[in-house]
PDB file of N, CA and C in Angstrom:
ATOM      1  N   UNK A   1       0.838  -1.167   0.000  1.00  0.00           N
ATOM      2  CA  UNK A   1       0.000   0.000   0.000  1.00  0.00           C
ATOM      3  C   UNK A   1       0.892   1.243   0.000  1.00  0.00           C
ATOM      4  N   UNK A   2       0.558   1.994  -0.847  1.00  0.00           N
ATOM      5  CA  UNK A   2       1.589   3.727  -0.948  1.00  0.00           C
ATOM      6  C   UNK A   2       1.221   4.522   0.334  1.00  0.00           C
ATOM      7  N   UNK A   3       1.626   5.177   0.540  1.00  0.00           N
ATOM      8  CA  UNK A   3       1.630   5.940   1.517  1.00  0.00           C
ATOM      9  C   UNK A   3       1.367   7.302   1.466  1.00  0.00           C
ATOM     10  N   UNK A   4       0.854   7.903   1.881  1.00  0.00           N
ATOM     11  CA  UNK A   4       0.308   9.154   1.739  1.00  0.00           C
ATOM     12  C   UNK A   4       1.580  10.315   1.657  1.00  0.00           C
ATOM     13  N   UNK A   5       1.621  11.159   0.871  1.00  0.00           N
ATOM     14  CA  UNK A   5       2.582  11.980   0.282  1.00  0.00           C
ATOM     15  C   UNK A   5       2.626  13.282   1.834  1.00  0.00           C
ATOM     16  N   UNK A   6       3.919  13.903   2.387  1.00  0.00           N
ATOM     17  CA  UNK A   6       3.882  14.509   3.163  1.00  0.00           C
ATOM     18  C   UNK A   6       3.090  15.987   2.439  1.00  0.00           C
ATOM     19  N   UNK A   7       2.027  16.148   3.324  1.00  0.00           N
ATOM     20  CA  UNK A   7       1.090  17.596   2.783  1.00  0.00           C
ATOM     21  C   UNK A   7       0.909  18.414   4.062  1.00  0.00           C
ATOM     22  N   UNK A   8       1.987  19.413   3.695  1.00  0.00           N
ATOM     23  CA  UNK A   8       1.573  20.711   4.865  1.00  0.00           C
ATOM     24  C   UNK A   8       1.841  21.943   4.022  1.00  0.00           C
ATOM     25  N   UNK A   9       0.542  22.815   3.939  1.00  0.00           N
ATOM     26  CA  UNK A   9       0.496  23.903   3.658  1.00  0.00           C
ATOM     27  C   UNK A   9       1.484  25.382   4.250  1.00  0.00           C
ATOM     28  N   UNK A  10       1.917  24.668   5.784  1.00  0.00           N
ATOM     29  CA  UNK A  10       2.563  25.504   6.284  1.00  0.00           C
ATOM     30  C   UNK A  10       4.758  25.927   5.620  1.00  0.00           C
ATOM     31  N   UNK A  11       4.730  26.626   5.654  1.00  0.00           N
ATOM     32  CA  UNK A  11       5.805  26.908   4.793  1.00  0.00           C
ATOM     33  C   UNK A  11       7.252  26.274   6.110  1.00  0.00           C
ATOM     34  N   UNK A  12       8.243  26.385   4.844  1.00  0.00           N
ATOM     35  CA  UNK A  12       9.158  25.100   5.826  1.00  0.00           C
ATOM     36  C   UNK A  12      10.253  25.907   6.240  1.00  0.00           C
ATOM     37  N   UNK A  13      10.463  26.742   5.794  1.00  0.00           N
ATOM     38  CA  UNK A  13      11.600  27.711   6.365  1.00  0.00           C
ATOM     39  C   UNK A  13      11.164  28.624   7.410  1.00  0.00           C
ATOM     40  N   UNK A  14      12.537  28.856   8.509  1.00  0.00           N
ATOM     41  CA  UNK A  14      12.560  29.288   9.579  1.00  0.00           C
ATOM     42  C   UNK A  14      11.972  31.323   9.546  1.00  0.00           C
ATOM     43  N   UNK A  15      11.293  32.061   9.858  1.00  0.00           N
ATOM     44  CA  UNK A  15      11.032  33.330   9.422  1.00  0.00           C
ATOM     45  C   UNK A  15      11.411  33.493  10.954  1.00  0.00           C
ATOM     46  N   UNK A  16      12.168  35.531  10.832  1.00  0.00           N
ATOM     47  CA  UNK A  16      11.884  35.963  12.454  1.00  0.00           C
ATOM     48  C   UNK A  16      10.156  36.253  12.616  1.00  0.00           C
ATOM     49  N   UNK A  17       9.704  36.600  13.911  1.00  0.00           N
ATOM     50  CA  UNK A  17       8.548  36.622  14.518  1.00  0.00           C
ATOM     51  C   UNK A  17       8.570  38.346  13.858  1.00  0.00           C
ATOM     52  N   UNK A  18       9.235  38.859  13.833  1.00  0.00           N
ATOM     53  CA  UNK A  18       8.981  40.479  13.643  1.00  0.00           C
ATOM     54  C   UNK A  18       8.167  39.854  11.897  1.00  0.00           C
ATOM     55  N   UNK A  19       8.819  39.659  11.446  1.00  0.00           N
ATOM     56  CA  UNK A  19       8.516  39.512   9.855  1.00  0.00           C
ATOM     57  C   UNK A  19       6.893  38.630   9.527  1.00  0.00           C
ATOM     58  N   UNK A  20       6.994  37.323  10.651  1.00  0.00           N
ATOM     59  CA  UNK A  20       6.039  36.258  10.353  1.00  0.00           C
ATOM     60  C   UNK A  20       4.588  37.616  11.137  1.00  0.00           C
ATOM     61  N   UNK A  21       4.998  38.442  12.279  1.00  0.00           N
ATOM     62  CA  UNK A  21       4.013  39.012  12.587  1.00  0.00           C
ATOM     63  C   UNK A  21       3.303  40.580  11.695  1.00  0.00           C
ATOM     64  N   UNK A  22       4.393  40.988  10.789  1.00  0.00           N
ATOM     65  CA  UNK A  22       4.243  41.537   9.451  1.00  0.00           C
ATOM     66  C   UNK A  22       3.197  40.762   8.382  1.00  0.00           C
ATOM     67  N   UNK A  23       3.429  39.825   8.493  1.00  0.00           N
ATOM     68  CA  UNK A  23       2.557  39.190   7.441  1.00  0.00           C
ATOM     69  C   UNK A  23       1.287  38.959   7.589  1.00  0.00           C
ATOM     70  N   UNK A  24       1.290  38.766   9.336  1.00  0.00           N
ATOM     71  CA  UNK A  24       0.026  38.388   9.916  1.00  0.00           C
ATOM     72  C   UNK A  24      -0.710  39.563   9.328  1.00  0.00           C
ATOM     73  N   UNK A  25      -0.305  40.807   9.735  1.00  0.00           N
ATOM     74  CA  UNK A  25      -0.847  41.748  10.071  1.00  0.00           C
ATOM     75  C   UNK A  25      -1.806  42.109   8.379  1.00  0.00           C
ATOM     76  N   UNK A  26      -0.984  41.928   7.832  1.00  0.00           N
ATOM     77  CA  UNK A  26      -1.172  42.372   6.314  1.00  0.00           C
ATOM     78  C   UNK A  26      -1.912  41.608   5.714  1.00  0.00           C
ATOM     79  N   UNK A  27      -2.186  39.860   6.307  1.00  0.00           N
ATOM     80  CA  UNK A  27      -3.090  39.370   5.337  1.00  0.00           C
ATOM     81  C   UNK A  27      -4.661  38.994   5.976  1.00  0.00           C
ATOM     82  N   UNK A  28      -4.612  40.061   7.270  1.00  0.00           N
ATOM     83  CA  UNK A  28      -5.946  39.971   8.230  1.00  0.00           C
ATOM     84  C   UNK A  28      -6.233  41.459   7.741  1.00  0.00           C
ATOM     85  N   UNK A  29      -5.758  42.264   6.944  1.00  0.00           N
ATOM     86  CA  UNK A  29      -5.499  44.000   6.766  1.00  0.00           C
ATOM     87  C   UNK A  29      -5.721  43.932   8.384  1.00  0.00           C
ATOM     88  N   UNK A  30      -4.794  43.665   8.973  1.00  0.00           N
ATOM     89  CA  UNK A  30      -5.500  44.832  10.047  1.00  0.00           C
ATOM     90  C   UNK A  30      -3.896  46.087  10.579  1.00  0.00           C
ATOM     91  N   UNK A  31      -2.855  45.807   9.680  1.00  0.00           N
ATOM     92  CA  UNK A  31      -2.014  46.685   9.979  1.00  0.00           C
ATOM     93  C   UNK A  31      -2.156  48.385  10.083  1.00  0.00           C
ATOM     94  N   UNK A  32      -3.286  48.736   9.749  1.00  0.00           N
ATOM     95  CA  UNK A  32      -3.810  50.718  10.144  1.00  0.00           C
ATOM     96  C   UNK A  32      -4.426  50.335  11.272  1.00  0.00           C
ATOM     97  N   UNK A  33      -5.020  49.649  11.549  1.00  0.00           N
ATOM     98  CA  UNK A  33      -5.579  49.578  13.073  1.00  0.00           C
ATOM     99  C   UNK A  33      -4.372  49.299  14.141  1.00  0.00           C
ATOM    100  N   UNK A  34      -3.448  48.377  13.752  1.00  0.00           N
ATOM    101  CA  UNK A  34      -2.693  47.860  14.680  1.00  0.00           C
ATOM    102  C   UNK A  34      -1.725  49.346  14.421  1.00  0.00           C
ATOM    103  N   UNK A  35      -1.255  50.605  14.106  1.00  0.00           N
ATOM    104  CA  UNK A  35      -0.534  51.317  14.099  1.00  0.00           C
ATOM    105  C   UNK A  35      -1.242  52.389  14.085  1.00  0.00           C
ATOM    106  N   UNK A  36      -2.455  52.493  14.187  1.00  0.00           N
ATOM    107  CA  UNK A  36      -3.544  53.327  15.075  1.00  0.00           C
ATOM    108  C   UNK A  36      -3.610  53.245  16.356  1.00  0.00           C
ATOM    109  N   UNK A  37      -3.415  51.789  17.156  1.00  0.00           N
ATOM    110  CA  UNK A  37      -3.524  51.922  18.083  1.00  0.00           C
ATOM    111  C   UNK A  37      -2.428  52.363  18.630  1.00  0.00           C
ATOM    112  N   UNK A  38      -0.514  51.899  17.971  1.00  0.00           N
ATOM    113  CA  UNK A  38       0.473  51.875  18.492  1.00  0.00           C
ATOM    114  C   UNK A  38       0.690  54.021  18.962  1.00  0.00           C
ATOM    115  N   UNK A  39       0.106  54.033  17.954  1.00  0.00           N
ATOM    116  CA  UNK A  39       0.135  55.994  17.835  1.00  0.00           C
ATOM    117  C   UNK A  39      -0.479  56.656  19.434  1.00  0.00           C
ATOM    118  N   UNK A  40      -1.726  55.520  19.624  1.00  0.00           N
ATOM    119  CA  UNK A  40      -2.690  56.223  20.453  1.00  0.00           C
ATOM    120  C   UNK A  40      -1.825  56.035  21.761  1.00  0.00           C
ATOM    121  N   UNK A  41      -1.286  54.958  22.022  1.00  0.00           N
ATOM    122  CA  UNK A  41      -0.724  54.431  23.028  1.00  0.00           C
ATOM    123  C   UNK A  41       0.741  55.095  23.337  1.00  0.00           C
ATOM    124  N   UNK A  42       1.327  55.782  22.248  1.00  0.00           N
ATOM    125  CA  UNK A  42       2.585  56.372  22.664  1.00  0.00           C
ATOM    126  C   UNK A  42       2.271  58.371  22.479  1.00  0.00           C
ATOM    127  N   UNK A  43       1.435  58.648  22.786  1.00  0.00           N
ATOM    128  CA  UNK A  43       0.987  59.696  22.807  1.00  0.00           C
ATOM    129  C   UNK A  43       1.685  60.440  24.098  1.00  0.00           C
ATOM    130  N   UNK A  44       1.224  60.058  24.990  1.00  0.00           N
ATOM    131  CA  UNK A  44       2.078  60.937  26.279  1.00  0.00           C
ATOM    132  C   UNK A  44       4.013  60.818  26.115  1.00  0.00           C
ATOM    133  N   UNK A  45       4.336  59.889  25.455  1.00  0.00           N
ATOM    134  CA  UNK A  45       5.497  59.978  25.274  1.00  0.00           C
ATOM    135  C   UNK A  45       5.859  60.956  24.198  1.00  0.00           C
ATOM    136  N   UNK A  46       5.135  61.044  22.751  1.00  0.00           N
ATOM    137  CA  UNK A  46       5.859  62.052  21.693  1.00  0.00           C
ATOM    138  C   UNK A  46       5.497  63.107  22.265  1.00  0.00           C
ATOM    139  N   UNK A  47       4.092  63.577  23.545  1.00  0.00           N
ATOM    140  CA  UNK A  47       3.839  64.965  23.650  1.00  0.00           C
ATOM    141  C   UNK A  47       4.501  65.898  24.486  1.00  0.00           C
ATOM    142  N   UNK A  48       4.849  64.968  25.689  1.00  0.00           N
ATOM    143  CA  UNK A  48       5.202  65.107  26.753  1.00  0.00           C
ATOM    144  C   UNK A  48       4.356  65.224  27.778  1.00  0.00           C
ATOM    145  N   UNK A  49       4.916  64.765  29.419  1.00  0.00           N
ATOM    146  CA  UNK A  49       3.905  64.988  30.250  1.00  0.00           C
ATOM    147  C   UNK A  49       2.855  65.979  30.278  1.00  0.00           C
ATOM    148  N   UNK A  50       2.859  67.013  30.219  1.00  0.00           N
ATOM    149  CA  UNK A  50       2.127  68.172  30.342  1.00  0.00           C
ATOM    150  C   UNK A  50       0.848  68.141  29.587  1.00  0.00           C
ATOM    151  N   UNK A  51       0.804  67.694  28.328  1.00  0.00           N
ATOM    152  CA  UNK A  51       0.195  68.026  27.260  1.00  0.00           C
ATOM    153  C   UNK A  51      -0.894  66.087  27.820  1.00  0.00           C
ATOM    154  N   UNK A  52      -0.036  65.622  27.849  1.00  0.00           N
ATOM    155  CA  UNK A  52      -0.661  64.220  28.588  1.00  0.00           C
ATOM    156  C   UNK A  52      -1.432  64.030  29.344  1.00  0.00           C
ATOM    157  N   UNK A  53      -0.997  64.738  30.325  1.00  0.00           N
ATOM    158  CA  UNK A  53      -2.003  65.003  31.883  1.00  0.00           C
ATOM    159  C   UNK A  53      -3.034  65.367  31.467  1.00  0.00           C
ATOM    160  N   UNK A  54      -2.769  66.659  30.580  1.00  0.00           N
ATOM    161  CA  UNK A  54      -4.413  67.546  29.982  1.00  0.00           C
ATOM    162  C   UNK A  54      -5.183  66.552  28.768  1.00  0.00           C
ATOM    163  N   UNK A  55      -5.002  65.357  28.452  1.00  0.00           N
ATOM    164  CA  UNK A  55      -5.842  64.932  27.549  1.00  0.00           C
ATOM    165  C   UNK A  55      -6.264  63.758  28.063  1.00  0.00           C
ATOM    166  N   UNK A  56      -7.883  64.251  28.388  1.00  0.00           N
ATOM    167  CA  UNK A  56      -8.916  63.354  28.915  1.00  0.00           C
ATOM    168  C   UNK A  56      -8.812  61.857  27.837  1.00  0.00           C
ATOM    169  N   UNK A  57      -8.872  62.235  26.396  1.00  0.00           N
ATOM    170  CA  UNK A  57      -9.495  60.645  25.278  1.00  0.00           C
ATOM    171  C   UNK A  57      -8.903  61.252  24.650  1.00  0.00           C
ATOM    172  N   UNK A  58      -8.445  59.929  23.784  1.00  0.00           N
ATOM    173  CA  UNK A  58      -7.516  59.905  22.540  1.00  0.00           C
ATOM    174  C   UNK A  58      -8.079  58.960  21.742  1.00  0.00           C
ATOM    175  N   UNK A  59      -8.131  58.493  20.656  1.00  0.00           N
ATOM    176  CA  UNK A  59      -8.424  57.642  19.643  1.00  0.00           C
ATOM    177  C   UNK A  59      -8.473  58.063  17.882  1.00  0.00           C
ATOM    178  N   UNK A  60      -8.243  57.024  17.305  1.00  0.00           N
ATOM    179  CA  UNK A  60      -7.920  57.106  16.044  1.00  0.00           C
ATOM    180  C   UNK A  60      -8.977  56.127  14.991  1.00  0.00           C
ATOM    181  N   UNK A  61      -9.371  56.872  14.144  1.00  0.00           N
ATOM    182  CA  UNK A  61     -10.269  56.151  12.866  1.00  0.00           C
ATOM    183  C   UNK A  61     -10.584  56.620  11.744  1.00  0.00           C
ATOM    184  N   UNK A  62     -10.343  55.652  11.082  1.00  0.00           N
ATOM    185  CA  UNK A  62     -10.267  56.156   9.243  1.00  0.00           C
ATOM    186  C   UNK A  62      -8.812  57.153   9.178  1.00  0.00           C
ATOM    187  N   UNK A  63      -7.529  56.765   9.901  1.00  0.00           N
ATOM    188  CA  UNK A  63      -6.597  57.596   9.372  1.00  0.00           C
ATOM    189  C   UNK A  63      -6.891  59.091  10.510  1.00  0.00           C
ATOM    190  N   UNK A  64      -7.660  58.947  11.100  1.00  0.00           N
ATOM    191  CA  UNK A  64      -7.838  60.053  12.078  1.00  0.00           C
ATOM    192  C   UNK A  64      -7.727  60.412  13.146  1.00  0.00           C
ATOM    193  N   UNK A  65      -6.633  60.624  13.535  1.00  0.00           N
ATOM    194  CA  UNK A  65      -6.581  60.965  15.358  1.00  0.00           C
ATOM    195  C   UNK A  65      -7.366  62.031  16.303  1.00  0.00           C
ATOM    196  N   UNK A  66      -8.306  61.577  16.842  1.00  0.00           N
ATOM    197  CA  UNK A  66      -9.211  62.617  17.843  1.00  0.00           C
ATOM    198  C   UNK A  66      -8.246  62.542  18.986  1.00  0.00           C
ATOM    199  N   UNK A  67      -7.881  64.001  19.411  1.00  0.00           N
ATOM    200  CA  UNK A  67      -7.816  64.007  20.630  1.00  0.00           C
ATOM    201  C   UNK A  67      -8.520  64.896  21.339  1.00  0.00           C
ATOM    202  N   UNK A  68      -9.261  64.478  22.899  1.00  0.00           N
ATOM    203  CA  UNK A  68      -9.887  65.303  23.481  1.00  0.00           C
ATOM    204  C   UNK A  68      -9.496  66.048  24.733  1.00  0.00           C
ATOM    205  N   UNK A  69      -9.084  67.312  24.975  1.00  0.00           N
ATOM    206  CA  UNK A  69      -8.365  68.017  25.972  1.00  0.00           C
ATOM    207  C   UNK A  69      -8.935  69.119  26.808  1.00  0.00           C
ATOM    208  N   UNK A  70      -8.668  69.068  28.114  1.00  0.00           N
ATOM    209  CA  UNK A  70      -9.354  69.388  29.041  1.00  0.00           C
ATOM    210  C   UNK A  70      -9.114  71.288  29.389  1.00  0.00           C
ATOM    211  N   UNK A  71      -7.662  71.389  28.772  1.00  0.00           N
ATOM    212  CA  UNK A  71      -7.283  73.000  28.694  1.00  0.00           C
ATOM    213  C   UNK A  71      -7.297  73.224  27.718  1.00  0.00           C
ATOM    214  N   UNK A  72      -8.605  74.441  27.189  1.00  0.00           N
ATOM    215  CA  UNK A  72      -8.293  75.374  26.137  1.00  0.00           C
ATOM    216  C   UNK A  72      -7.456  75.924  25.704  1.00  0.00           C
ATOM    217  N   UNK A  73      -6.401  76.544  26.445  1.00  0.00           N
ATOM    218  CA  UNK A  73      -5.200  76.974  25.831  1.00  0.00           C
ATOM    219  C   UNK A  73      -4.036  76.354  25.548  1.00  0.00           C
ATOM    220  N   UNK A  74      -3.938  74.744  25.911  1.00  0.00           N
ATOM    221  CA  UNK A  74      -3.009  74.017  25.137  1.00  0.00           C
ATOM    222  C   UNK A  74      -4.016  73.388  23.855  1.00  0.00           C
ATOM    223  N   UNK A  75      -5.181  73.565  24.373  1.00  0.00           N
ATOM    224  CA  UNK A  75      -6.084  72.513  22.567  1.00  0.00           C
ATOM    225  C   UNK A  75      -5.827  73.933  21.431  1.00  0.00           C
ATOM    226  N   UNK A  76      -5.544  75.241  21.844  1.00  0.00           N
ATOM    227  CA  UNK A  76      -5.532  76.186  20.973  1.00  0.00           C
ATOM    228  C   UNK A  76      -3.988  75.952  20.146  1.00  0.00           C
ATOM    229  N   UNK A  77      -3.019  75.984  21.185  1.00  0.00           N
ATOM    230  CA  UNK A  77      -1.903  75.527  20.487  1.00  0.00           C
ATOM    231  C   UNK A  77      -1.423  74.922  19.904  1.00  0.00           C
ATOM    232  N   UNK A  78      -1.615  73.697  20.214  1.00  0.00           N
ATOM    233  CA  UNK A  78      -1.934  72.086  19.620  1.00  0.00           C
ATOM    234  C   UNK A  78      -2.413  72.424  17.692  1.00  0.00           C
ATOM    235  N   UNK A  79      -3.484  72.725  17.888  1.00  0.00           N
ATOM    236  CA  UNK A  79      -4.339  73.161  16.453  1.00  0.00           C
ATOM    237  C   UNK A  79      -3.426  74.335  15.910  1.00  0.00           C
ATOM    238  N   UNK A  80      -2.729  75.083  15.972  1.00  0.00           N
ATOM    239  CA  UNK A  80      -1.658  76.347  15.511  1.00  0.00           C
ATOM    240  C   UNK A  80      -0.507  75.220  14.915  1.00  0.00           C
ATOM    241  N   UNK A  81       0.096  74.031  16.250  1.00  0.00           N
ATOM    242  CA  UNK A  81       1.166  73.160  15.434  1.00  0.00           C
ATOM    243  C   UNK A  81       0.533  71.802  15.050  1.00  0.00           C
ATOM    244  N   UNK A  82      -0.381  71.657  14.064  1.00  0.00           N
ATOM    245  CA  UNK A  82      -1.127  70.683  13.857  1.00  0.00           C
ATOM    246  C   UNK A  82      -0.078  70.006  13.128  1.00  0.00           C
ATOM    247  N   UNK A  83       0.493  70.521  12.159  1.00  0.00           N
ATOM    248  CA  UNK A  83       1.572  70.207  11.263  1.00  0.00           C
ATOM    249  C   UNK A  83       2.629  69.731  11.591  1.00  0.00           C
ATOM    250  N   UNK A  84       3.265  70.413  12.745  1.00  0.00           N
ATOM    251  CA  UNK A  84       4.278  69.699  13.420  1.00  0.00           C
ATOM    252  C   UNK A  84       3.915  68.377  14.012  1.00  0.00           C
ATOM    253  N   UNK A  85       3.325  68.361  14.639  1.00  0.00           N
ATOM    254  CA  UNK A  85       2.649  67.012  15.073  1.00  0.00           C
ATOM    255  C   UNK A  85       2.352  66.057  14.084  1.00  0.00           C
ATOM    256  N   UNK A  86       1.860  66.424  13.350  1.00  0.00           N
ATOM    257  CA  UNK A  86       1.726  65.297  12.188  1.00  0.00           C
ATOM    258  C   UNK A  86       3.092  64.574  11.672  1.00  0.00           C
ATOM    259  N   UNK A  87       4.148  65.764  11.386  1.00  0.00           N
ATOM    260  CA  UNK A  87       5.547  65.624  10.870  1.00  0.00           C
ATOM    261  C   UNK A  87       6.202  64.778  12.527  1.00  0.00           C
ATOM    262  N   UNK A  88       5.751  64.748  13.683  1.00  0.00           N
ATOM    263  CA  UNK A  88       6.444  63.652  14.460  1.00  0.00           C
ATOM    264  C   UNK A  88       5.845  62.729  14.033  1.00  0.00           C
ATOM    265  N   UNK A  89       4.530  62.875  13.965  1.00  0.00           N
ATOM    266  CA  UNK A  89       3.799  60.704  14.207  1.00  0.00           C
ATOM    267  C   UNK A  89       4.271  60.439  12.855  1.00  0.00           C
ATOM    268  N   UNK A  90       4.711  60.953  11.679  1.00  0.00           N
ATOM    269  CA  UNK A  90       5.392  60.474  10.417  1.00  0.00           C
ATOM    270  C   UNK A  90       6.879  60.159  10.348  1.00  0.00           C
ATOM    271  N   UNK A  91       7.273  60.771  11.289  1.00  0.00           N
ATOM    272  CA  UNK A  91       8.957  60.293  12.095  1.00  0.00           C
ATOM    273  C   UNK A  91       8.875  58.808  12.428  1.00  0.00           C
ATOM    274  N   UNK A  92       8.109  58.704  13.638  1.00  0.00           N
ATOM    275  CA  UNK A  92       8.088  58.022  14.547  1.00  0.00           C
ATOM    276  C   UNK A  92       7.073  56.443  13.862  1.00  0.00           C
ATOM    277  N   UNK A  93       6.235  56.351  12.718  1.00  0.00           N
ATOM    278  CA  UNK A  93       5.534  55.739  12.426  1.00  0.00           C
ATOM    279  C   UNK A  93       5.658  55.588  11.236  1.00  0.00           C
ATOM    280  N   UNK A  94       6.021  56.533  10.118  1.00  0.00           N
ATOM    281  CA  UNK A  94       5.627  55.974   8.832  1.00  0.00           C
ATOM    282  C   UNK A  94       4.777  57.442   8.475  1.00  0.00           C
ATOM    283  N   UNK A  95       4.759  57.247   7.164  1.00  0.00           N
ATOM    284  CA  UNK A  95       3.754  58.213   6.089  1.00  0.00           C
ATOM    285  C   UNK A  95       2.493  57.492   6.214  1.00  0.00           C
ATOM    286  N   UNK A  96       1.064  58.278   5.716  1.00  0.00           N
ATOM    287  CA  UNK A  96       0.027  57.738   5.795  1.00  0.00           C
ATOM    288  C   UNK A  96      -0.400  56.856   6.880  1.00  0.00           C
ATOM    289  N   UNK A  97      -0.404  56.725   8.035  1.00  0.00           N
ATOM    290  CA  UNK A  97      -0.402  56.317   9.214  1.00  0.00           C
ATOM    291  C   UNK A  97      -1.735  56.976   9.958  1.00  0.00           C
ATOM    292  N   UNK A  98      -1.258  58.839   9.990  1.00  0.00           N
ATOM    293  CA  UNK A  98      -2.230  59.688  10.253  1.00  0.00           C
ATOM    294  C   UNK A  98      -2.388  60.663   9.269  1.00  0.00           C
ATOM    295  N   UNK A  99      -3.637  60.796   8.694  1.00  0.00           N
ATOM    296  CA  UNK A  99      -3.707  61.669   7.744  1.00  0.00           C
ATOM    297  C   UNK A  99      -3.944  63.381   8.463  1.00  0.00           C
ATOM    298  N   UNK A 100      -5.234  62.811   9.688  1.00  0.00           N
ATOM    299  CA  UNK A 100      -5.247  64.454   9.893  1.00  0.00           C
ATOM    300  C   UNK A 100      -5.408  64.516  11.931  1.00  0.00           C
ATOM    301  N   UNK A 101      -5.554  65.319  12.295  1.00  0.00           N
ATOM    302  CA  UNK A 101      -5.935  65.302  14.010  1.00  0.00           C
ATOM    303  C   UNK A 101      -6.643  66.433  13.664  1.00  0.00           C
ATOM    304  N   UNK A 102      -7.871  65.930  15.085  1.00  0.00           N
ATOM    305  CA  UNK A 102      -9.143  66.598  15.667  1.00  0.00           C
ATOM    306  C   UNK A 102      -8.750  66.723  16.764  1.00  0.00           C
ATOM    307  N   UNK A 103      -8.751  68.360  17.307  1.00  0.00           N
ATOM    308  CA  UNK A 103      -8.651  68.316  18.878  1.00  0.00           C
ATOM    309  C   UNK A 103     -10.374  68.671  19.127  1.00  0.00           C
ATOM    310  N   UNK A 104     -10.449  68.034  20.292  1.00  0.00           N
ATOM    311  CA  UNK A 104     -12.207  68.199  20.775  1.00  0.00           C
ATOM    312  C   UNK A 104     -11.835  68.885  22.218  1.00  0.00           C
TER     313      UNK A 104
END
């Protein structure tokens, strides 16, 4: 009797986890969400404490970062360097990542 031919779909070479978790990401699309969230989550670090303390909610969708802040006169400033801010999370993340920010 023949024997059944070895059948695994799974690929045979060794990948790093950074790369195999690249792929994940890309063939579930969920890599803008997963670097939506990474953005939302390092926020008090690119802003600095100050600007941190004062922001009640943060979140990101469709390419959009809302942030919501509790002092008017840093949400005024904030919106004056909207641009700069954008030009860090494009440092720190990639192009097209965040297209625009809402301060509320």
């Amino acid at each position: 009797m023949k024997k059944y031919q070895d059948y695994n779909p799974r690929k045979k070479e060794i990948t790093p986890l950074k790369e195999a978790f690249e792929e994940l990401l890309q063939t579930y699309k969920l890599k803008d969400r997963f670097n939506e969230r990474k953005i939302v989550s390092a926020w008090g670090e690119m802003m600095g404490k100050s600007i941190a303390s004062r922001t009640s909610s943060i979140y990101a969708k469709d390419k959009k970062l809302f942030v919501k802040l509790t002092s008017g006169p840093i949400k005024k400033e904030l919106m004056m360097n909207k641009s700069r801010i954008l030009n860090i999370i494009e440092e720190k993340f990639g192009k097209n990542v965040i297209e625009d920010i809402t301060f509320l």
